[in-house]
N, C-alpha and C. Protein backbone atom coordinates (compact mmCIF):
# COMPACT_ATOMS: atom_id res chain seq x y z
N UNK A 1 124.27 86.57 92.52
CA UNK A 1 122.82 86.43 92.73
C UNK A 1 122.31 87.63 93.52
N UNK A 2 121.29 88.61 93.05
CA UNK A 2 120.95 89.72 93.20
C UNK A 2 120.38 89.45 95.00
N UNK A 3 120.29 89.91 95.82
CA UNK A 3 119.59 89.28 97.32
C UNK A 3 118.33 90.64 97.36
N UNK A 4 117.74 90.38 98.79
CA UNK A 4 116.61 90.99 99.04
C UNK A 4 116.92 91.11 100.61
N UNK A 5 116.56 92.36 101.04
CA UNK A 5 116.73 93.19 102.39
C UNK A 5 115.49 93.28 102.82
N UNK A 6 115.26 92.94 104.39
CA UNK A 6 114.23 93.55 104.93
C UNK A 6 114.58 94.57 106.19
N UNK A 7 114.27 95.39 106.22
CA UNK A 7 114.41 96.61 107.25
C UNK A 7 113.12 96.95 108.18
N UNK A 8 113.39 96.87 109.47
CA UNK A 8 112.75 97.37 110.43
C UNK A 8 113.31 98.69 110.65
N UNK A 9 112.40 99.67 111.18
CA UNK A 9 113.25 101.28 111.59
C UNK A 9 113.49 101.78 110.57
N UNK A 10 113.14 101.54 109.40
CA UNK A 10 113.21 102.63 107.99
C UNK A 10 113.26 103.80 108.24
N UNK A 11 112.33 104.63 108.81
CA UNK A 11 112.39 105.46 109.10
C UNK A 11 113.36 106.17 110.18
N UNK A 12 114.00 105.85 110.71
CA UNK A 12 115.16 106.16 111.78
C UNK A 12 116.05 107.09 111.41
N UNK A 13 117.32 106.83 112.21
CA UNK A 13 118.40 107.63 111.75
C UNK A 13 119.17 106.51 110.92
N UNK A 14 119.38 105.74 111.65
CA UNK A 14 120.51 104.66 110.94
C UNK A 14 119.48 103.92 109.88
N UNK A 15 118.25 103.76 110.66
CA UNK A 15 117.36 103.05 108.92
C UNK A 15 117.21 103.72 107.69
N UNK A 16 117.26 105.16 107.89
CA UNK A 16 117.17 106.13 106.31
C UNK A 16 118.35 105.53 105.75
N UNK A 17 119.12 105.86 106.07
CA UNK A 17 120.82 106.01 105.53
C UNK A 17 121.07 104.91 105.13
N UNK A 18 120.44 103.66 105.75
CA UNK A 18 120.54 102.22 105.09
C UNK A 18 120.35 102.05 104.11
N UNK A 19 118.38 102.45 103.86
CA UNK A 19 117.89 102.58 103.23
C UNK A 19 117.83 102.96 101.66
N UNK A 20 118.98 103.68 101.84
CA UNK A 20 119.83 104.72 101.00
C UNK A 20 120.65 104.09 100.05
N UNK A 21 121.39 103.13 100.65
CA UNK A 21 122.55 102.51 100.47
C UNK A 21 122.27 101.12 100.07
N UNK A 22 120.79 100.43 100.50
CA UNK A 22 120.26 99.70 99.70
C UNK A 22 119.77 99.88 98.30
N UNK A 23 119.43 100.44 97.99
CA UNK A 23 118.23 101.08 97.20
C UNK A 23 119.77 101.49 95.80
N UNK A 24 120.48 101.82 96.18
CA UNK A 24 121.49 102.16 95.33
C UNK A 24 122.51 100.80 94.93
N UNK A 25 122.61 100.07 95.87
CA UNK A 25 123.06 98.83 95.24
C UNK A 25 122.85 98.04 94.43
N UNK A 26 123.71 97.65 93.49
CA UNK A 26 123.58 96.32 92.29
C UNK A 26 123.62 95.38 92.92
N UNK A 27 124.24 94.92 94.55
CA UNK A 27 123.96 93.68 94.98
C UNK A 27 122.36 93.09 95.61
N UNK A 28 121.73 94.07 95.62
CA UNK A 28 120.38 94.12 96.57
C UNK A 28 119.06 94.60 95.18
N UNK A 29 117.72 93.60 94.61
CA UNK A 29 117.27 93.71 93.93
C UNK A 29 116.11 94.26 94.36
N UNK A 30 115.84 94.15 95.54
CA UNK A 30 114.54 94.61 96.71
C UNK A 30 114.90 94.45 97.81
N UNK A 31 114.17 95.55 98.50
CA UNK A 31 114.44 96.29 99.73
C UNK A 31 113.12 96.95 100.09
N UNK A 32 112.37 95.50 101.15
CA UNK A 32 111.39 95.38 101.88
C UNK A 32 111.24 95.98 103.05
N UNK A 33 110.29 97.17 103.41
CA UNK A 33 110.19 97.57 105.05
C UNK A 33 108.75 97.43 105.51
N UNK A 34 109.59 97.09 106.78
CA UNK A 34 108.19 97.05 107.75
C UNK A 34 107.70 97.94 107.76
N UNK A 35 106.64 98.92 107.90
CA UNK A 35 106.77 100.08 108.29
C UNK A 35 105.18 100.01 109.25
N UNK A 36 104.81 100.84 109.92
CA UNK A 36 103.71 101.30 110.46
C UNK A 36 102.74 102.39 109.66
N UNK A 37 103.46 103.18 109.25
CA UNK A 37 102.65 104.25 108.07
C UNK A 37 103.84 104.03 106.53
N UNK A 38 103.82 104.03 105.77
CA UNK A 38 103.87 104.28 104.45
C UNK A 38 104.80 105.64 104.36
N UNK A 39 105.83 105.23 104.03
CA UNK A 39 107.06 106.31 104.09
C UNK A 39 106.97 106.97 102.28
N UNK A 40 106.73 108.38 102.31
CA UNK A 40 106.35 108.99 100.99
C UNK A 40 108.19 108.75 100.22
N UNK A 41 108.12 107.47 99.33
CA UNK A 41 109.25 106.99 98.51
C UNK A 41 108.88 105.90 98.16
N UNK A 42 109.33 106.33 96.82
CA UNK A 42 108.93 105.55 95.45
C UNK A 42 110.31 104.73 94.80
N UNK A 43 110.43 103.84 94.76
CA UNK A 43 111.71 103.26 94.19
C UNK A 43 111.00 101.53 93.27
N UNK A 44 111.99 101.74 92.08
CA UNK A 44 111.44 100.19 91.83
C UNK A 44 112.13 98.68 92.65
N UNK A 45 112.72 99.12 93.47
CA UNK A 45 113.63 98.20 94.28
C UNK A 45 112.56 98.02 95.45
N UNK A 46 111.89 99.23 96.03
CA UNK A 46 110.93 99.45 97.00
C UNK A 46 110.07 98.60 97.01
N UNK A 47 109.56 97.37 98.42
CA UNK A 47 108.25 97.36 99.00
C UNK A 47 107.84 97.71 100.13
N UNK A 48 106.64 98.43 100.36
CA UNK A 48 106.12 98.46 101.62
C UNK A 48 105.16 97.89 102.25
N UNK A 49 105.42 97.19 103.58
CA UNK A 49 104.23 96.42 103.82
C UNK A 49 104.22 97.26 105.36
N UNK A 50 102.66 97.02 105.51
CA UNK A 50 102.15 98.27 106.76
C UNK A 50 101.77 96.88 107.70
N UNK A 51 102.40 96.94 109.09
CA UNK A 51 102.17 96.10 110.17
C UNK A 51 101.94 96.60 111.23
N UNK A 52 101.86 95.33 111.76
CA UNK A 52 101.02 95.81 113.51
C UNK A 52 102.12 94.89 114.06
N UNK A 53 102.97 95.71 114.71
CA UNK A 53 104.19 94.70 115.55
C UNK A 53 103.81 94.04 116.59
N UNK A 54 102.69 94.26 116.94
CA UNK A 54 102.27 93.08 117.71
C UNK A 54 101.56 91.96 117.58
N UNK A 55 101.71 91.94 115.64
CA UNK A 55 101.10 90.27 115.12
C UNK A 55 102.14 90.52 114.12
N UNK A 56 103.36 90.15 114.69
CA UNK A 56 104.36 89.68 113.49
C UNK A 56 104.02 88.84 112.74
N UNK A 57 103.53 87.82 113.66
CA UNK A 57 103.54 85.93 112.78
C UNK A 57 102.31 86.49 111.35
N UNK A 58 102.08 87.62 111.60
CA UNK A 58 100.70 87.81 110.27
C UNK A 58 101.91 87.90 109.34
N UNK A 59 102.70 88.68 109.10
CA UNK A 59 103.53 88.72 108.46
C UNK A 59 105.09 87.82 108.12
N UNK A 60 104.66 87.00 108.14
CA UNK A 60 105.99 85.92 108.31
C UNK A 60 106.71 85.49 107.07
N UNK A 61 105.36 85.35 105.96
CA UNK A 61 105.99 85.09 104.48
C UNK A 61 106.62 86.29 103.85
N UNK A 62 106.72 87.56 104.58
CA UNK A 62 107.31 88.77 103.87
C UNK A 62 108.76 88.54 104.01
N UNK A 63 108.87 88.45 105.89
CA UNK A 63 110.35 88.29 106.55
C UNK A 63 110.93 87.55 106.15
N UNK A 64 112.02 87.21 104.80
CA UNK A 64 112.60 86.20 104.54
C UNK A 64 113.67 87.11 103.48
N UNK A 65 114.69 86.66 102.57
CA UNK A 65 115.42 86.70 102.04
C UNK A 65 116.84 86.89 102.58
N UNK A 66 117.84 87.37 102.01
CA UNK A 66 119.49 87.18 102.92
C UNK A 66 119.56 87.99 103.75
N UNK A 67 118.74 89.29 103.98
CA UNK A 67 119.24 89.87 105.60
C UNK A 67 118.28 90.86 105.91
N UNK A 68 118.04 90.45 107.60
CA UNK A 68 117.19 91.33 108.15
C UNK A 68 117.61 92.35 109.11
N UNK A 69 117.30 93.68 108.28
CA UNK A 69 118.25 94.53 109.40
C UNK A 69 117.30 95.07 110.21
N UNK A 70 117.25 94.79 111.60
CA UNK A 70 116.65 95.37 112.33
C UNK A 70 117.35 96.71 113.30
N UNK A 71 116.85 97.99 113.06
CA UNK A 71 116.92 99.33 113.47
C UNK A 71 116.06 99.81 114.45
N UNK A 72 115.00 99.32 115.40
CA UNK A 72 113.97 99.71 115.96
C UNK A 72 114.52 99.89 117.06
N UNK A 73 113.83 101.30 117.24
CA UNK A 73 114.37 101.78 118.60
C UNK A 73 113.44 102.71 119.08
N UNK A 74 113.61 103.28 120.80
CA UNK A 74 112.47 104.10 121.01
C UNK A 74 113.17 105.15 121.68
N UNK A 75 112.73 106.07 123.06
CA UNK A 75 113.50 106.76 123.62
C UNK A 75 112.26 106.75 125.02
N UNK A 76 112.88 107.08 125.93
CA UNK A 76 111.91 107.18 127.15
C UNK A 76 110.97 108.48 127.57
N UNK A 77 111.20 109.34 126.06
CA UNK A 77 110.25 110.96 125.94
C UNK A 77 109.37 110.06 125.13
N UNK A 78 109.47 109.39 124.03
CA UNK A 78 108.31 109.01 123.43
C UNK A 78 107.73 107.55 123.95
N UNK A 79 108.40 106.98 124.76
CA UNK A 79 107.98 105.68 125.20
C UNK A 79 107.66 105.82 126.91
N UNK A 80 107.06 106.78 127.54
CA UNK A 80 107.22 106.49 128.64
C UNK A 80 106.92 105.50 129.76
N UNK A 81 106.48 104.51 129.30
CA UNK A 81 106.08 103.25 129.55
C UNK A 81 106.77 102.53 129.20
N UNK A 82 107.66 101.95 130.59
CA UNK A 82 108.47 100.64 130.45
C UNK A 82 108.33 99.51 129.71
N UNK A 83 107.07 99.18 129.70
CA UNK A 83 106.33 97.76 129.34
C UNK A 83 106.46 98.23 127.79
N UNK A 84 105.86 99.33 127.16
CA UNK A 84 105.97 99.98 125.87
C UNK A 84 107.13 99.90 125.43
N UNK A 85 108.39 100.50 126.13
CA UNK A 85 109.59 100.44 125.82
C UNK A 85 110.50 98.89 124.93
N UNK A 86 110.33 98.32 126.42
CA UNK A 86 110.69 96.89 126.05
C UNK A 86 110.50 95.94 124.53
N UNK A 87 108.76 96.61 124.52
CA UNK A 87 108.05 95.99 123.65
C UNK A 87 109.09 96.15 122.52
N UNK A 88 109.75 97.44 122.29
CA UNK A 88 109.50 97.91 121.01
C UNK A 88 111.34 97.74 120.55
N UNK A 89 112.43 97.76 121.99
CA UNK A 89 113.58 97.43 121.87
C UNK A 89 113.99 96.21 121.95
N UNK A 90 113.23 95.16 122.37
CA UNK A 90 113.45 93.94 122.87
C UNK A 90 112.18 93.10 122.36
N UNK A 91 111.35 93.20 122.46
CA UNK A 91 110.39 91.87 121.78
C UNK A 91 110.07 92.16 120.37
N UNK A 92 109.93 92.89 119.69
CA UNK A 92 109.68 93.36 118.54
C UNK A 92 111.13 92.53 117.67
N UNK A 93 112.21 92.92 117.78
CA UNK A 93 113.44 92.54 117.61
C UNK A 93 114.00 90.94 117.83
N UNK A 94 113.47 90.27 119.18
CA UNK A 94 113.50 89.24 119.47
C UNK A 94 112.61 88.52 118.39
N UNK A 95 111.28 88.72 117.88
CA UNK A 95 110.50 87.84 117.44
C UNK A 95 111.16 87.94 116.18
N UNK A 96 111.34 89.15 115.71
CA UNK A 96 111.69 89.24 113.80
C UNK A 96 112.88 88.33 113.98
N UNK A 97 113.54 88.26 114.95
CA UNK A 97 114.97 87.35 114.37
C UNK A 97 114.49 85.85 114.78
N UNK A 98 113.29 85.76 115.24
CA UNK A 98 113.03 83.96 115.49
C UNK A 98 112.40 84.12 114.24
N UNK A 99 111.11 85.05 113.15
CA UNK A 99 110.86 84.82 112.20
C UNK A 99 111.44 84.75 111.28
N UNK A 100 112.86 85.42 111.23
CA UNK A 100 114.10 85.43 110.11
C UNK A 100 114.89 83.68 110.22
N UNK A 101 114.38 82.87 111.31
CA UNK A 101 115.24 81.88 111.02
C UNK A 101 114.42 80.72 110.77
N UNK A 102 113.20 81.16 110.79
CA UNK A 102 112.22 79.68 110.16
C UNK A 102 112.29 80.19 108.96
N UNK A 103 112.41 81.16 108.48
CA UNK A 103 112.44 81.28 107.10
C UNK A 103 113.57 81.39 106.79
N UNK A 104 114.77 80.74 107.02
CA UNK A 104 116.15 80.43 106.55
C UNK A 104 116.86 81.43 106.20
N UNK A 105 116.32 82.91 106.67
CA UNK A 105 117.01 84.16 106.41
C UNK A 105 119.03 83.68 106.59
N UNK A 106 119.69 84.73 106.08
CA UNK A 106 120.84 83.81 106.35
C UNK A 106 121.46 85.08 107.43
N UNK A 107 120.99 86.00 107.07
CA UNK A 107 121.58 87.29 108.08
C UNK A 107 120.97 87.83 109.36
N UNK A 108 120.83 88.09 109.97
CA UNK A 108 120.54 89.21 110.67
C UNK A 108 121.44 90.84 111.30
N UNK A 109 120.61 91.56 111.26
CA UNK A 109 121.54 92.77 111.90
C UNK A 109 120.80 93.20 112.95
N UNK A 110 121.49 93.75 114.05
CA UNK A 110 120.47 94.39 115.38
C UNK A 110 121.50 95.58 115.51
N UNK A 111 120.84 97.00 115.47
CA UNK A 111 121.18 97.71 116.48
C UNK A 111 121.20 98.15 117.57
N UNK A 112 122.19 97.87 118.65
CA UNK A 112 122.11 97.69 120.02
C UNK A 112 121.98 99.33 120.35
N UNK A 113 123.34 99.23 121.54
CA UNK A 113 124.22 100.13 121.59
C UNK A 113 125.41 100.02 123.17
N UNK A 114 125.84 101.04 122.58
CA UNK A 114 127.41 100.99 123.81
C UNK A 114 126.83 100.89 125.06
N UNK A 115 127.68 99.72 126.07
CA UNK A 115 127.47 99.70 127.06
C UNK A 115 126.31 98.78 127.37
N UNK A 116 125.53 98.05 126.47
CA UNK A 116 124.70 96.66 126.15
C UNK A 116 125.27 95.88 127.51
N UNK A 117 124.17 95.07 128.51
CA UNK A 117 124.53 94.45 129.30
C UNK A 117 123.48 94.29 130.17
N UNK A 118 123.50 92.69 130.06
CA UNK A 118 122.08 91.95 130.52
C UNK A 118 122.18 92.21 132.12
N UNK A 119 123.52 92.19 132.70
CA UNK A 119 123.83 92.54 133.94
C UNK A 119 123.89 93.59 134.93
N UNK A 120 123.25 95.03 134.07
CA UNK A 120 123.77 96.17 134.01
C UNK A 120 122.39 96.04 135.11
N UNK A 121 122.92 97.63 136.19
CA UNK A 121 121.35 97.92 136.96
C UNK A 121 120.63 98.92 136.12
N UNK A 122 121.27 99.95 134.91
CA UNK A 122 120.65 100.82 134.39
C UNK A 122 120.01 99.76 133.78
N UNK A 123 118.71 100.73 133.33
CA UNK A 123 117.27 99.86 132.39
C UNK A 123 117.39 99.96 131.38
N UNK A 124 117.97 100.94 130.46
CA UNK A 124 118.22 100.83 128.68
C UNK A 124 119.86 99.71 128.64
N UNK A 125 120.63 99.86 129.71
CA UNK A 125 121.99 98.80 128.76
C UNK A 125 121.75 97.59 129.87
N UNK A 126 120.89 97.47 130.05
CA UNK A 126 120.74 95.77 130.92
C UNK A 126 119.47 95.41 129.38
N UNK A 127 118.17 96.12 128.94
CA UNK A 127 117.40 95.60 128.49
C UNK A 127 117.82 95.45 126.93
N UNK A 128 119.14 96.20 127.01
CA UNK A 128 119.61 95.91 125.23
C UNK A 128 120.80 94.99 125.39
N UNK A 129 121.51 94.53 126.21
CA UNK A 129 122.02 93.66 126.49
C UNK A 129 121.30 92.05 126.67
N UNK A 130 120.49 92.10 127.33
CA UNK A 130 119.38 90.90 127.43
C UNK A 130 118.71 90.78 125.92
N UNK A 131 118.52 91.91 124.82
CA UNK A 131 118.01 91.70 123.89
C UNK A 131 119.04 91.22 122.83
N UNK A 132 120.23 91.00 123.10
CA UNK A 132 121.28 90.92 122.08
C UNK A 132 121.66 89.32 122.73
N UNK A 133 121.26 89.01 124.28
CA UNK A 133 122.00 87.74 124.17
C UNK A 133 120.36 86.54 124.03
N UNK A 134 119.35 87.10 123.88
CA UNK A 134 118.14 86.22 123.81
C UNK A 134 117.82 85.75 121.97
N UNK A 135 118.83 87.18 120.78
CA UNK A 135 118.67 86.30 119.51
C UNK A 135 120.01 85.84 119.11
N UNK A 136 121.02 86.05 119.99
CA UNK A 136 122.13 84.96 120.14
C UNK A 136 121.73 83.70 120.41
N UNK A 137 120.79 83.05 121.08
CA UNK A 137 120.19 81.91 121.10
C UNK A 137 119.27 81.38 119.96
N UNK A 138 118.94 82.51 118.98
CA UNK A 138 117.79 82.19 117.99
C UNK A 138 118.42 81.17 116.65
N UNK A 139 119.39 81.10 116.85
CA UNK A 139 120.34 80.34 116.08
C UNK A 139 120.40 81.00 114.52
N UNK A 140 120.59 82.30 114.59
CA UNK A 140 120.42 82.85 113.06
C UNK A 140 122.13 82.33 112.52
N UNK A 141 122.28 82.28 111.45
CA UNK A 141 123.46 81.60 110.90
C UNK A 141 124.52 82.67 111.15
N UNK A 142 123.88 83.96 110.66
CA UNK A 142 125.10 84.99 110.69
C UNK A 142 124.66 86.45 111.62
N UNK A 143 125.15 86.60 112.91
CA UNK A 143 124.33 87.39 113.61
C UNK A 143 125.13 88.69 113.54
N UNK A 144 124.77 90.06 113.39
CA UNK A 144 125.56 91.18 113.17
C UNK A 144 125.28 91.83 114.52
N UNK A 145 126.13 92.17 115.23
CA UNK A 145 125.43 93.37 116.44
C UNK A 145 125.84 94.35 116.57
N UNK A 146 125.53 95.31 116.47
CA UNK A 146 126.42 96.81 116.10
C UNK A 146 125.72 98.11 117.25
N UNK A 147 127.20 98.16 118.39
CA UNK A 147 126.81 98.97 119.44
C UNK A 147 127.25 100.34 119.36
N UNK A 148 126.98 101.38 119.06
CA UNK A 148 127.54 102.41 118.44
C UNK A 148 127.41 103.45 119.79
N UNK A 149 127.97 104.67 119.95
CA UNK A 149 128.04 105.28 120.94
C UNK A 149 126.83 106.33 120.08
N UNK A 150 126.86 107.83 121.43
CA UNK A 150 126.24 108.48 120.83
C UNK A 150 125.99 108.71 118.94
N UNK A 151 125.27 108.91 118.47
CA UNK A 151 124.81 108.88 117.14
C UNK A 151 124.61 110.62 116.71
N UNK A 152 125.04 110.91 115.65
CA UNK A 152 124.61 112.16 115.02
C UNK A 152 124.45 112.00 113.82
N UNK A 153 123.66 113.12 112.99
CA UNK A 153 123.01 113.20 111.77
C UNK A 153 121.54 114.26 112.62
N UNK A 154 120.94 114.03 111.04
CA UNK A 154 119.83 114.89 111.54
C UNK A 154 118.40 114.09 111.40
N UNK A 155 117.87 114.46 112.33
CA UNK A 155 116.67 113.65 112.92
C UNK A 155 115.65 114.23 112.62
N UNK A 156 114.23 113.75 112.53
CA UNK A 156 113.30 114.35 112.16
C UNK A 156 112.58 115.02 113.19
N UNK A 157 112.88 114.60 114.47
CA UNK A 157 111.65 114.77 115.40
C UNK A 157 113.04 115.76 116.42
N UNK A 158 112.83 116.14 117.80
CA UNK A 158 113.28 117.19 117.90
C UNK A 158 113.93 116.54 119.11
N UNK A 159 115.34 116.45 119.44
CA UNK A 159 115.40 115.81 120.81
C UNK A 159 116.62 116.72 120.99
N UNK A 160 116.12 117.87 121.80
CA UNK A 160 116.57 118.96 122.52
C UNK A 160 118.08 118.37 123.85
N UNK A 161 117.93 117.68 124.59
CA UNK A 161 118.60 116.91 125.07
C UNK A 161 120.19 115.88 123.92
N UNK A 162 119.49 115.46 123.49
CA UNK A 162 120.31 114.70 122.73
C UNK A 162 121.42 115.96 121.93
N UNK A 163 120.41 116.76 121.22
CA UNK A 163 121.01 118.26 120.22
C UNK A 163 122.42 118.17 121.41
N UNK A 164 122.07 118.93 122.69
CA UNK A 164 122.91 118.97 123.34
C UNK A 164 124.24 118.19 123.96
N UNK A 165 123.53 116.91 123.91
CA UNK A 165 124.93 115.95 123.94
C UNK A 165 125.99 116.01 122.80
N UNK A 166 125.55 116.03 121.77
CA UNK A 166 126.30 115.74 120.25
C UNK A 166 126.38 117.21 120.32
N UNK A 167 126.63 118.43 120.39
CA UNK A 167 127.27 119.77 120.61
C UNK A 167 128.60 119.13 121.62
N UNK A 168 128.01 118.79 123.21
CA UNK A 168 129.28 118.85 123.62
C UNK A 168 130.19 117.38 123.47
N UNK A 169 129.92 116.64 122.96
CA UNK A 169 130.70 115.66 122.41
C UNK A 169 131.75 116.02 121.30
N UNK A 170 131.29 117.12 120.45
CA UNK A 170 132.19 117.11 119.46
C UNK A 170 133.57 118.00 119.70
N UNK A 171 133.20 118.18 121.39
CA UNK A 171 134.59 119.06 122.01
C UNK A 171 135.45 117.80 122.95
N UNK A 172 134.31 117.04 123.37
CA UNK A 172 135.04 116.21 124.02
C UNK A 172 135.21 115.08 122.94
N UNK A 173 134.88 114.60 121.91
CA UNK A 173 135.99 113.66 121.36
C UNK A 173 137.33 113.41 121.20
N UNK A 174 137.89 114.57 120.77
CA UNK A 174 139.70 114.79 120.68
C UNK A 174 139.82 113.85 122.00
N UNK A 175 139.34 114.11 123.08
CA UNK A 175 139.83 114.40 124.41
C UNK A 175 139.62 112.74 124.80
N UNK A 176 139.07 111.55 124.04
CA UNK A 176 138.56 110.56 124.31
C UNK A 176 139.55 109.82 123.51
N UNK A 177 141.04 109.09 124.03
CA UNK A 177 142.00 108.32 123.76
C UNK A 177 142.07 107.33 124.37
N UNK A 178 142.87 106.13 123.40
CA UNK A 178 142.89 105.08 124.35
C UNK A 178 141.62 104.32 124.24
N UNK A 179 141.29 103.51 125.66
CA UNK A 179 140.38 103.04 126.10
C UNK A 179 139.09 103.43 125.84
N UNK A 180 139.19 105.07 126.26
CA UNK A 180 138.14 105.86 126.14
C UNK A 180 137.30 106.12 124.62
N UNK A 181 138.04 105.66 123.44
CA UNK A 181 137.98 106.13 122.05
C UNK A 181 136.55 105.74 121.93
N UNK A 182 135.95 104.50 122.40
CA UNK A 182 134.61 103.89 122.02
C UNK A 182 133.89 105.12 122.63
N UNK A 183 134.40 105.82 123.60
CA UNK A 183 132.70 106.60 123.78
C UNK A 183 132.93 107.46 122.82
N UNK A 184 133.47 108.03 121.95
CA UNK A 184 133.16 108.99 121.32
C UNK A 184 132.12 108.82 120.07
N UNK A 185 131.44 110.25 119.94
CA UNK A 185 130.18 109.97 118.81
C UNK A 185 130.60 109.41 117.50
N UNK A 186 129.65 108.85 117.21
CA UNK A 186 129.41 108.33 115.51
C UNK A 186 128.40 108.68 114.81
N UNK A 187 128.87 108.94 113.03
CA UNK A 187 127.46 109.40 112.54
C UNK A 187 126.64 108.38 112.36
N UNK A 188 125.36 108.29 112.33
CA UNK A 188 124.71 107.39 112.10
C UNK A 188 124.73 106.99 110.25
N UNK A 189 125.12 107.43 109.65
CA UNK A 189 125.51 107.40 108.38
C UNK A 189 126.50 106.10 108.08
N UNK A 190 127.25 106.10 109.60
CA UNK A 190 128.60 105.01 109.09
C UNK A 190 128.20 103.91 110.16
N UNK A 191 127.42 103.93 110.75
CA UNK A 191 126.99 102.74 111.13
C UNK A 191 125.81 101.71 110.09
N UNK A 192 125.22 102.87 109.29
CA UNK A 192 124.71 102.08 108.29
C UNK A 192 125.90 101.17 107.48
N UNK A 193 126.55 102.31 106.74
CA UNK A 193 127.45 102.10 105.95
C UNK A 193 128.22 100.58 106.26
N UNK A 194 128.46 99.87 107.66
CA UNK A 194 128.94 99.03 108.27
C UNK A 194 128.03 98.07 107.84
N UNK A 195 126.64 98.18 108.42
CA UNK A 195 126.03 97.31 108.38
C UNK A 195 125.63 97.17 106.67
N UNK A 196 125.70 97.91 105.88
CA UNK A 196 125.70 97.29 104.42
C UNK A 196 126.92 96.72 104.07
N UNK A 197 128.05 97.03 104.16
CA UNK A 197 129.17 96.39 103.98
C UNK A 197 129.41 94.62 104.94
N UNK A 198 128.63 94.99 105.81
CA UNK A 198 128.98 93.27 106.45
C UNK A 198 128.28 92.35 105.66
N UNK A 199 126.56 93.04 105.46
CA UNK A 199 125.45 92.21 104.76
C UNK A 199 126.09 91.52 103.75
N UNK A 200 127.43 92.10 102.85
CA UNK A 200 128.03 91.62 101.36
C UNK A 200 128.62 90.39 102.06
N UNK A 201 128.91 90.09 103.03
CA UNK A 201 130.25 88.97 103.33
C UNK A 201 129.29 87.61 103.74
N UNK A 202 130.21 87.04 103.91
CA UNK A 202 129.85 85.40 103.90
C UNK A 202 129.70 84.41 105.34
N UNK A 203 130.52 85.73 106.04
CA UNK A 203 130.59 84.63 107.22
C UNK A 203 129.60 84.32 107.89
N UNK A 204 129.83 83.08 109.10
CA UNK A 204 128.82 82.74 109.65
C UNK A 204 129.12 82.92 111.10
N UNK A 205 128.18 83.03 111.51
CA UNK A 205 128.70 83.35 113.59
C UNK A 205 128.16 84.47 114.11
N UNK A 206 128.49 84.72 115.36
CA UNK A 206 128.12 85.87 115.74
C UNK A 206 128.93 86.95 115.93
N UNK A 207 128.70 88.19 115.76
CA UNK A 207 129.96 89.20 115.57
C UNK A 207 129.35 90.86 115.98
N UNK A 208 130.20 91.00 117.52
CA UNK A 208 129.21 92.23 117.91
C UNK A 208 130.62 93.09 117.45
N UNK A 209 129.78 94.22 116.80
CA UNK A 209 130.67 95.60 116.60
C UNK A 209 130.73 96.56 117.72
N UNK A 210 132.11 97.14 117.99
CA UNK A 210 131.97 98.17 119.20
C UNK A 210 131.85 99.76 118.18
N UNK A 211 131.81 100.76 118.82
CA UNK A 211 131.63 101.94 117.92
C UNK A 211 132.78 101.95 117.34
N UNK A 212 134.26 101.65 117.70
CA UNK A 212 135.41 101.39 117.64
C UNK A 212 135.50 100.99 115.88
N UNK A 213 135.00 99.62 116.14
CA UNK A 213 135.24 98.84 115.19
C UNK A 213 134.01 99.13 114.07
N UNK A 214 133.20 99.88 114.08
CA UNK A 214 132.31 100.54 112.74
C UNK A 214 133.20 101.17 112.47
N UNK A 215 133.58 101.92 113.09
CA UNK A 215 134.20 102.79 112.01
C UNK A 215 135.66 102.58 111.23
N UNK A 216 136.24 101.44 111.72
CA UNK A 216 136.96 100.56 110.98
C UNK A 216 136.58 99.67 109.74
N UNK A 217 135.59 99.15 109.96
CA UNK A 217 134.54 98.58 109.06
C UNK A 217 134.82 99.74 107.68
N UNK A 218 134.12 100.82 107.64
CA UNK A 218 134.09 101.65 106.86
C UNK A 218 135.03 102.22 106.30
């Protein structure tokens, strides 16, 4: 039975590449995104619906079929407002997976990331930690959580900082054994790749991925 995808973060790093990998599948007949502006791509698998994430419930009869992958993410150069931030890593994300389960969605996917922790004093892995254990409560049947370490590929927008991490990461990976193996970078290519390959399976529960284990996945 052919299924239907909805994607938040289309536009992203890990949402293109999804995107990609939907759109090319015989298991997936449509492949629905949220989007804010209208992403120039044409596919007959393609819909786009243009929202205002801060009236999800307008959109509620869209959010439905076997899996909602949510990719939304921000950074604190383009979000410099905490309250903004939150909005957009944590409530945005929180609501689509309470709207994915009145509508009997059977999947969900969230991208977190490494070091997630509701307990944490830093403000990005305490508030993505708190956001991973608040739709653990949403009772989705099959919950995906996928914490990936630094991310590379190529980005559209310019993050000079980041450029620089993923340069010196790719000297210090060798150097990251053991224990240490999860911090090393991942492309954002194979964290998609993960999260299309889980979407195919059956199980039910909750199941957080470490960067470790994506790339085992794949």
């Amino acid at each position: 039975m052919p299924y239907k995808a909805v994607i938040a973060g289309a536009s992203g790093l890990i949402g293109s590449s999804l995107l990609e990998l939907l759109l090319g599948s015989p298991q997936y007949d449509e492949v629905l995104l949220l989007v804010r502006k209208e992403l120039p791509l044409s596919h007959k698998k393609l819909v786009q619906v243009l929202v205002d994430f801060e009236r999800l419930e307008d959109y509620q009869a869209s959010i439905n079929g076997h899996a909602v992958f949510c990719c939304l993410g921000s950074t604190r150069k383009k979000t410099p407002d905490l309250a903004g931030y939150r909005k957009i890593d944590h409530d945005y994300p929180l609501q689509l997976a309470q709207i994915a389960v009145q509508n009997r969605t059977v999947q969900y996917h969230l991208v977190s990331a490494l070091g997630a922790d509701p307990k944490s004093s830093n403000f990005y892995s305490k508030m993505k930690g708190e956001t991973e254990e608040a739709i653990k409560k949403t009772g989705v049947k099959s919950l995906h959580i996928y914490e990936p370490s630094i991310l590379t590929g190529d980005r559209k927008e310019s993050r000079p900082m980041e450029r620089f991490a993923i340069f010196l990461m790719k000297a210090i990976n060798p150097l990251l054994i053991g224990s240490l193996k999860k911090y090393r970078s991942i492309p954002a290519a194979t964290v998609a790749q993960a999260m299309y390959k889980q979407s195919l399976k059956t199980e039910e529960g909750i199941f957080v991925h470490s960067s470790e284990r994506i790339k085992l996945i794949v």
